[in-house]
Protein backbone atom coordinates (compact mmCIF):
# COMPACT_ATOMS: atom_id res chain seq x y z
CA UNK A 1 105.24 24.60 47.72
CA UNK A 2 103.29 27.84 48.07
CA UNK A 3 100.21 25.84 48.99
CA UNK A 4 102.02 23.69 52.30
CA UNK A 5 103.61 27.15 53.38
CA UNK A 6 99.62 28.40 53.40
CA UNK A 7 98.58 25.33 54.30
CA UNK A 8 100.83 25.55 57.87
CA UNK A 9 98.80 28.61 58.67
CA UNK A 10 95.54 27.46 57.92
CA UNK A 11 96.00 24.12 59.61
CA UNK A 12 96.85 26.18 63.19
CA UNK A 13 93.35 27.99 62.46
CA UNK A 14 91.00 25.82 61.64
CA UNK A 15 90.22 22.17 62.47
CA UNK A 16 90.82 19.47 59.75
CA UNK A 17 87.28 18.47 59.64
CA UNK A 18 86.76 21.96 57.78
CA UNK A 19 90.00 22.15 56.00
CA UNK A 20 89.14 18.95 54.73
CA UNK A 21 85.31 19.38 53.60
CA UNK A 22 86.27 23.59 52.37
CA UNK A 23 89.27 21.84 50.04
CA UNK A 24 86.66 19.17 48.27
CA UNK A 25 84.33 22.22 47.66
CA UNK A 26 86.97 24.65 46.37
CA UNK A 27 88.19 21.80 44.21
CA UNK A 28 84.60 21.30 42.78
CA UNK A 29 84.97 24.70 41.86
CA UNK A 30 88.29 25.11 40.80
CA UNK A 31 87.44 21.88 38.43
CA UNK A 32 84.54 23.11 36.73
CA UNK A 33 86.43 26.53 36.05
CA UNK A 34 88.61 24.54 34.23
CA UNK A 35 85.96 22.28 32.60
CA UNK A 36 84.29 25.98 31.09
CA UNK A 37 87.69 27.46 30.40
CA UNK A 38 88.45 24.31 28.15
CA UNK A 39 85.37 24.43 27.13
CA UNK A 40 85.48 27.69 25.58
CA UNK A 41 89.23 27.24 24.17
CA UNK A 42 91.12 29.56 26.66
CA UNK A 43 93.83 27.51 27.67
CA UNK A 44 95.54 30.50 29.86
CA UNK A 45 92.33 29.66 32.02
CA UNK A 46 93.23 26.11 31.79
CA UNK A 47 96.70 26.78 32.91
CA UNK A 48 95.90 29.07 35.38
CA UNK A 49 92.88 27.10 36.95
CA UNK A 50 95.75 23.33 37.04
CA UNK A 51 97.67 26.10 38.95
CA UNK A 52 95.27 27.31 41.92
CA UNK A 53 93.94 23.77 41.88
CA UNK A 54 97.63 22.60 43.00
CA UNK A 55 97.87 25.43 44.96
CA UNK A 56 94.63 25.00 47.30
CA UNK A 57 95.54 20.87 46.72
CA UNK A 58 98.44 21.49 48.86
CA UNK A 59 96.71 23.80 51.58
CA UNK A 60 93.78 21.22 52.23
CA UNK A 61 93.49 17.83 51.19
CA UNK A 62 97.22 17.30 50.28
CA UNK A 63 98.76 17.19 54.13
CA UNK A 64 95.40 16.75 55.93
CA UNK A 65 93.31 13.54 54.70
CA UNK A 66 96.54 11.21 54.86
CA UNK A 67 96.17 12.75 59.45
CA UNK A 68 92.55 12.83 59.55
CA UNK A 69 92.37 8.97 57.74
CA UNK A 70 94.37 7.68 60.58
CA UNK A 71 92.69 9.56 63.63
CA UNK A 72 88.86 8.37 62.15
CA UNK A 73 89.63 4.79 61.55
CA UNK A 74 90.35 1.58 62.89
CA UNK A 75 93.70 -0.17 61.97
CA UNK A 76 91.30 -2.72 59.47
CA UNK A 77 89.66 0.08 57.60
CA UNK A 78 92.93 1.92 57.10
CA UNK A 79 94.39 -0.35 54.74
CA UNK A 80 91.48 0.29 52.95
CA UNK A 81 91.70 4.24 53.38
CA UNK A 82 95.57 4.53 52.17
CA UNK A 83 95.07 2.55 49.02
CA UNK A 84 92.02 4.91 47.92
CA UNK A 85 94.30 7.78 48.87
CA UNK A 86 96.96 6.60 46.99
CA UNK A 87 94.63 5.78 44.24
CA UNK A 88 93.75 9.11 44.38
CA UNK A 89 97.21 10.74 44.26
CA UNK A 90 97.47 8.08 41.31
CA UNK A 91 94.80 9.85 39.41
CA UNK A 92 95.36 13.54 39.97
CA UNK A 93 99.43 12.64 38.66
């Protein structure tokens, strides 16, 4: 919930494009924080990285690819688009 309510800001200030491509590379990030953290046994840094990783989820790619899949595509490819996205929200349950 935190991450929409930031997410609403950010959305007015940038364009979705770069919400979009800055969320994948702050997940890379956020994901191998969490790879070292379990890595070296802290799971606080675990914990705490599954948190900002739902947290900057919901601010970029969470609201925005589902908008930016249908503005991009033709109605034939989107079929195609939605099932990888729900694939994806699949995976990251």
């Amino acid at each position: 919930m935190i991450g929409a309510l930031i997410g609403i800001s950010a959305i007015k200030r940038f364009n979705r494009r770069q919400i979009l491509i800055g969320g994948h590379l702050a997940f890379t990030i956020i994901h191998s924080f969490i790879g070292y953290m379990s890595y070296i046994g802290n799971q606080n840094g675990v914990l705490a990285g599954v948190f900002v990783f739902l947290v900057a989820y919901g601010m970029t790619s969470g609201p925005i690819c589902w908008v930016y899949a249908a503005e991009t595509s033709v109605d034939v490819a989107l079929g195609f688009i939605l099932m990888t996205l729900y694939g994806n929200v699949v995976v990251l349950s």
